[in-house]
Protein backbone atom coordinates (compact mmCIF):
# COMPACT_ATOMS: atom_id res chain seq x y z
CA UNK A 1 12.78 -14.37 2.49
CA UNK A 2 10.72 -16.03 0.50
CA UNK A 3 7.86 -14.28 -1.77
CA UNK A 4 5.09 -15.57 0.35
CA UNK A 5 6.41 -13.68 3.52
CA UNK A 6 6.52 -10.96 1.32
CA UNK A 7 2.73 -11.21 0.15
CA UNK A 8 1.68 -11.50 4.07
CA UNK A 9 4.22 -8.56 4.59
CA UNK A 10 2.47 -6.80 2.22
CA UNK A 11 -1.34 -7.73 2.59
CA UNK A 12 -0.47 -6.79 6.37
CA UNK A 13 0.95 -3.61 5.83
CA UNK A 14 -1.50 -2.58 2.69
CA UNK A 15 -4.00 -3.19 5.46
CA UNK A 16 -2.94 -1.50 7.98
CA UNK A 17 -2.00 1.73 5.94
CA UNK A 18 -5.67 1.69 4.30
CA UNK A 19 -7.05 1.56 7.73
CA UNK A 20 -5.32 4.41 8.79
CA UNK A 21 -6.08 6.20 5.75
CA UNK A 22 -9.39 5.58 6.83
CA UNK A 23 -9.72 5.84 10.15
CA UNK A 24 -7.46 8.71 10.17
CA UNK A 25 -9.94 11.45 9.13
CA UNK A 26 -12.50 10.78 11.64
CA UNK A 27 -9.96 11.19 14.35
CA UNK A 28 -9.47 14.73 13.15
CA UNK A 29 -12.78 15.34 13.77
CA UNK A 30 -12.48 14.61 17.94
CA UNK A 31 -10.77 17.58 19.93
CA UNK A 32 -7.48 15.67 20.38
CA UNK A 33 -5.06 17.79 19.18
CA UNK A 34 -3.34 15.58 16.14
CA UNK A 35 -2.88 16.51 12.87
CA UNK A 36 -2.03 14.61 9.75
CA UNK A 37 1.77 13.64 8.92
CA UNK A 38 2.03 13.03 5.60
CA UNK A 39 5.67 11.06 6.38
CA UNK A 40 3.24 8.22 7.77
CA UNK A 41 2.28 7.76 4.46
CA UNK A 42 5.52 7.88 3.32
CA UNK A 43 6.47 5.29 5.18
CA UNK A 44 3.82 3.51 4.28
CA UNK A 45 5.06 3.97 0.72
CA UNK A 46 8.39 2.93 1.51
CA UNK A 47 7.87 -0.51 3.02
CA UNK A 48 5.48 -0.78 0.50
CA UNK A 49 7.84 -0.32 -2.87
CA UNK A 50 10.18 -3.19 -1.07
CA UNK A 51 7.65 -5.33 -0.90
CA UNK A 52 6.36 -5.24 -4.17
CA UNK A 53 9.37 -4.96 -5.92
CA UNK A 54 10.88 -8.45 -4.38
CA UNK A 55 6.92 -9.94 -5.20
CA UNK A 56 6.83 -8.70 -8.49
CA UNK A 57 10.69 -10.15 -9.12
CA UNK A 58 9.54 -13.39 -8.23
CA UNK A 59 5.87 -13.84 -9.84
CA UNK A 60 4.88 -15.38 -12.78
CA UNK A 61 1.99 -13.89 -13.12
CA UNK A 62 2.19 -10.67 -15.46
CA UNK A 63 -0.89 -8.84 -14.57
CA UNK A 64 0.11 -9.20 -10.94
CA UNK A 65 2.88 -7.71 -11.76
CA UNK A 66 1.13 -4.50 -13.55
CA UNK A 67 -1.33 -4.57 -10.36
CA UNK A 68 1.42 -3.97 -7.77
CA UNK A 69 3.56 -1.65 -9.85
CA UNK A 70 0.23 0.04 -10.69
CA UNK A 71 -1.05 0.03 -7.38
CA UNK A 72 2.33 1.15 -5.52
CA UNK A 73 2.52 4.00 -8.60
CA UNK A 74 -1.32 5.63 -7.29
CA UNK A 75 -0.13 5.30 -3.94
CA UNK A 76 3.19 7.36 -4.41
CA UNK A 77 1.43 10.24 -6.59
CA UNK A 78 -1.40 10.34 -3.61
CA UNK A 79 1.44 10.86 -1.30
CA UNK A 80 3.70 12.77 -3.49
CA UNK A 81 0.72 15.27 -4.15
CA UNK A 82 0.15 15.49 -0.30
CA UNK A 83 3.92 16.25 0.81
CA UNK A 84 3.92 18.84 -1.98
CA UNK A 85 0.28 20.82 -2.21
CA UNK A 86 -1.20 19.56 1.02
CA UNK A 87 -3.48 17.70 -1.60
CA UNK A 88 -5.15 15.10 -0.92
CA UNK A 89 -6.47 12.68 -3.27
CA UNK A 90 -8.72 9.07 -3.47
CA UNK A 91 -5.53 7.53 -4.92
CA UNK A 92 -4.26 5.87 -2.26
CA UNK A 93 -7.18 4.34 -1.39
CA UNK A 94 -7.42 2.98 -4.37
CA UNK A 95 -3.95 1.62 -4.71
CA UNK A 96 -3.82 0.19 -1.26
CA UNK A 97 -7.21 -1.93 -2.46
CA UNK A 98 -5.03 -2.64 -5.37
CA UNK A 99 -1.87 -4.35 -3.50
CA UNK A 100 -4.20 -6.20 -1.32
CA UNK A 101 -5.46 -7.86 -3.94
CA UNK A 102 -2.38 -8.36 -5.83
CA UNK A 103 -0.67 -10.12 -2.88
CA UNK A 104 -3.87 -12.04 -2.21
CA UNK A 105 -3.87 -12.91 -5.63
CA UNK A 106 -0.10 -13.68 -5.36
CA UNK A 107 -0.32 -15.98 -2.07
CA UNK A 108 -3.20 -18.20 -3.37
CA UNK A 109 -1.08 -18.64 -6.86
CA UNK A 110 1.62 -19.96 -5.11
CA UNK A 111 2.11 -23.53 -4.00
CA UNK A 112 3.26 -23.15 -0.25
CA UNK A 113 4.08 -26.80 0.39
């Protein structure tokens, strides 16, 4: 596959896993009987790690590079600290901003002729 199906693949599902981060929480707050499931996230994380490692494998752009692995890295300790202590912490939102950029960043580098 090549690494801009990968950077849509992973803007899409950066996306969709910081809208449910966000959107999320006020469901909790309607009587409708869910509760969270921290194995969303991990999912999440999963399809998320395979992404970014095939983009960062194929970009020439270092700092891209640290922003993924950086990004993917904030996202697993968010997630790592919820499976563990039920803790949760800003991290992930802040490393799903971060591989949305980085595959933006990624797509509009490359020349998709």
């Amino acid at each position: 596959m090549k690494s801009k199906n990968f950077d849509l693949l992973g803007i899409s599902a950066a996306s969709l896993g910081l809208i449910h981060c966000l959107v999320f929480p006020l469901l909790l707050i309607l009587p409708l009987s869910i509760s969270h499931n921290a194995y969303i996230d991990l999912a999440f994380l999963i399809v998320g790690a395979v992404v970014v490692y095939r983009v960062a494998g194929q970009t020439g752009l270092k700092w891209v590079k640290y922003l993924l692995w950086g990004s993917i890295t904030l996202i697993a300790v968010s997630v790592l600290l919820d499976l563990l202590y039920h803790m949760h912490t800003p991290l992930i939102y802040i490393g799903a901003a971060g591989l949305i950029s980085g595959h933006i960043i990624n797509f509009k580098h490359h020349k998709h002729g």
